[in-house]
C-alpha atoms as a PDB file:
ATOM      1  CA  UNK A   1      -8.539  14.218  -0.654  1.00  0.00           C
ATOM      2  CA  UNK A   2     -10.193  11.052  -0.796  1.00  0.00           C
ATOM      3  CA  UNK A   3     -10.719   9.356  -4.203  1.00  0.00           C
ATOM      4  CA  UNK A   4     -14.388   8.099  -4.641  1.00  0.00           C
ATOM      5  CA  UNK A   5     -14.935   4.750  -5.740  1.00  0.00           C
ATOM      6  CA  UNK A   6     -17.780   3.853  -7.947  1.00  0.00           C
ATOM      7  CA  UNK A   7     -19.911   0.853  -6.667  1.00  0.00           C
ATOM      8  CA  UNK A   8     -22.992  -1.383  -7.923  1.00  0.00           C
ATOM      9  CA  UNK A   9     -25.349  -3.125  -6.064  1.00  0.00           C
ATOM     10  CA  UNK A  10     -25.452  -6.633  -7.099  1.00  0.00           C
ATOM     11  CA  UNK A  11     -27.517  -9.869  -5.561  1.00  0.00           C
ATOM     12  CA  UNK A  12     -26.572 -13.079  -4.450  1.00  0.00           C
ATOM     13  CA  UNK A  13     -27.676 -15.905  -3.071  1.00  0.00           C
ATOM     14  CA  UNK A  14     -25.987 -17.423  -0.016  1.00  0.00           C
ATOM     15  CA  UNK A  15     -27.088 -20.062   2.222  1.00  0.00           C
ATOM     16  CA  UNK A  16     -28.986 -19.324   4.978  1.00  0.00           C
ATOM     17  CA  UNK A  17     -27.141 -21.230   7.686  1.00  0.00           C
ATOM     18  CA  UNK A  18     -23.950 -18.871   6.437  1.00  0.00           C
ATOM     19  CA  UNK A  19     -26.032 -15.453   6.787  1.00  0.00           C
ATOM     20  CA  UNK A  20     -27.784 -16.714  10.048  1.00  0.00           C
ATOM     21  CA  UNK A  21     -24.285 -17.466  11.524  1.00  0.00           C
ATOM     22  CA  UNK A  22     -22.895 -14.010  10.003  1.00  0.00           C
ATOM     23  CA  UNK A  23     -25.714 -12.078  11.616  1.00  0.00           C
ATOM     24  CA  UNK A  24     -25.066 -13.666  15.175  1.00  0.00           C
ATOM     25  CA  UNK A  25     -21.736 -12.354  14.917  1.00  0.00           C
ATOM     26  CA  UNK A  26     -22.074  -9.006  13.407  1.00  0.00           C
ATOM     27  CA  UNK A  27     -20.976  -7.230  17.219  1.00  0.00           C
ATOM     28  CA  UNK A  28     -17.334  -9.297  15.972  1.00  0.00           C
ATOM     29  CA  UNK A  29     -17.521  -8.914  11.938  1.00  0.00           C
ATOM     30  CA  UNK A  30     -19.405  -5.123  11.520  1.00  0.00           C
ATOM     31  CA  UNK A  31     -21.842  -5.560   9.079  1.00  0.00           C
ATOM     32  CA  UNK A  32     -23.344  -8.426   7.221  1.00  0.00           C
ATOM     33  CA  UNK A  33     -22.555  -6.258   4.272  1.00  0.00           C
ATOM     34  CA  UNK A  34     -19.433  -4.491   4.995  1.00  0.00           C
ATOM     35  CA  UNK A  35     -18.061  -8.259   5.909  1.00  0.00           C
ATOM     36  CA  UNK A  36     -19.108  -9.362   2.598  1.00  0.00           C
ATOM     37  CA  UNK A  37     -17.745  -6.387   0.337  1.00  0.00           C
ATOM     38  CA  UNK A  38     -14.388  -6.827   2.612  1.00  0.00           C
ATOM     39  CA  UNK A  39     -14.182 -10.596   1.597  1.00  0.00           C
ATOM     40  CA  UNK A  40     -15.103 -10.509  -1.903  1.00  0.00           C
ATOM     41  CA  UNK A  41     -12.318  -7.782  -2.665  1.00  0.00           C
ATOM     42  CA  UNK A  42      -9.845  -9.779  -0.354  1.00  0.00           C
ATOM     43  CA  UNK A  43     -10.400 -12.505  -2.174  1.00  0.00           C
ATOM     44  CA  UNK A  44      -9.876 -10.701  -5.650  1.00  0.00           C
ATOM     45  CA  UNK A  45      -7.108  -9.133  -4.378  1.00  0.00           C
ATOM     46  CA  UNK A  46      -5.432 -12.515  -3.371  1.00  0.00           C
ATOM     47  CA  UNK A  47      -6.055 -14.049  -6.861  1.00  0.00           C
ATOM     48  CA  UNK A  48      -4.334 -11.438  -8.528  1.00  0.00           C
ATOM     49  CA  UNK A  49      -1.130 -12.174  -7.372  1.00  0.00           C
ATOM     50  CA  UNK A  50      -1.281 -15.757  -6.629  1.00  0.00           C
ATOM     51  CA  UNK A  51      -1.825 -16.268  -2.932  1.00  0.00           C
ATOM     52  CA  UNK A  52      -5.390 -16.916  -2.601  1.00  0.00           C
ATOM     53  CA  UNK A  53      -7.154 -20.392  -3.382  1.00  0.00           C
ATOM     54  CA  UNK A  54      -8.765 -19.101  -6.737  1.00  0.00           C
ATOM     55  CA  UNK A  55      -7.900 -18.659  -9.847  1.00  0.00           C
ATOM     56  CA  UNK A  56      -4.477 -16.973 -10.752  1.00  0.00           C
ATOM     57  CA  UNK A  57      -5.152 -14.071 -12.789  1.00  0.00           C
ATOM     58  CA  UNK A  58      -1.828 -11.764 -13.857  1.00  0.00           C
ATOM     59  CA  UNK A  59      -3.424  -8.449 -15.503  1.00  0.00           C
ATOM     60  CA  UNK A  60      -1.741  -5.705 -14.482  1.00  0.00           C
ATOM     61  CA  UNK A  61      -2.246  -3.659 -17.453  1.00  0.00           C
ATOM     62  CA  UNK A  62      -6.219  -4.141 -16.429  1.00  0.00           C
ATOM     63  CA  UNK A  63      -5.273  -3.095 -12.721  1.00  0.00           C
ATOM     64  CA  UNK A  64      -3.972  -0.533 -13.639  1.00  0.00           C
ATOM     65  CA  UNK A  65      -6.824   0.408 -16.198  1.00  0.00           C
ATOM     66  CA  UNK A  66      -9.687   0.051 -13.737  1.00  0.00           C
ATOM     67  CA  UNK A  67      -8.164   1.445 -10.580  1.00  0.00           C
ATOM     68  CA  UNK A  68      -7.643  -1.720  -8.644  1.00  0.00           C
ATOM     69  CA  UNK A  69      -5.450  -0.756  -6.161  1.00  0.00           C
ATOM     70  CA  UNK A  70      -7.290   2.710  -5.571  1.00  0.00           C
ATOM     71  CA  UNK A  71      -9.854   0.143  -4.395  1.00  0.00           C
ATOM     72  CA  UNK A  72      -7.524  -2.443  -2.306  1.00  0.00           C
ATOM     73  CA  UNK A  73      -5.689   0.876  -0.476  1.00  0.00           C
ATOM     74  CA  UNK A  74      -9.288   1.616   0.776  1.00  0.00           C
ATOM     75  CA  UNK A  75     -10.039  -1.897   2.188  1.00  0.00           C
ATOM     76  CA  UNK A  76      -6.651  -1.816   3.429  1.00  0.00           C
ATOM     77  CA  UNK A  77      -5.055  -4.709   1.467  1.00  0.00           C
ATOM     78  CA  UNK A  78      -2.332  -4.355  -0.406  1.00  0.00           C
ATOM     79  CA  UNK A  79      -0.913  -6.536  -3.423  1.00  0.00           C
ATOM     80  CA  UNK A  80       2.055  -8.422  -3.289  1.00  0.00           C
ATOM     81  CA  UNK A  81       4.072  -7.829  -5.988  1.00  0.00           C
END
């Protein structure tokens, strides 16, 4: 059974030039928006454990607490540990 994962719309403003680009390549990436959800919880996923170019952030009791890696195991990324 597949666990359902609550989501909220939220709005953001990104250059044009980046979403022009994105769109000419959405045959390679999917969707504009299904590339963007991808990359935003790549990136947290990355900064939880060190390995990405943001902040370091080491919460696992609040991984644990909000489902995190219910979330990563759907995007297929998994944390390094």
């Amino acid at each position: 059974m597949k666990e359902s994962i609550e989501t909220v719309k939220v709005e953001i403003e990104i250059p044009k030039a980046i979403v022009d680009f994105l769109k000419h390549h959405e045959n390679s990436i999917g969707s504009l928006e299904e590339y963007l959800t991808y990359n935003i919880i790549s990136c947290v996923e990355s900064d939880l454990d060190g390995s990405g170019s943001g902040p370091f952030f080491k919460v696992d009791h609040e991984i644990k607490r909000l489902g995190l890696e219910t979330v990563f195991k759907k995007f297929g990324l998994t944390r390094n540990e």
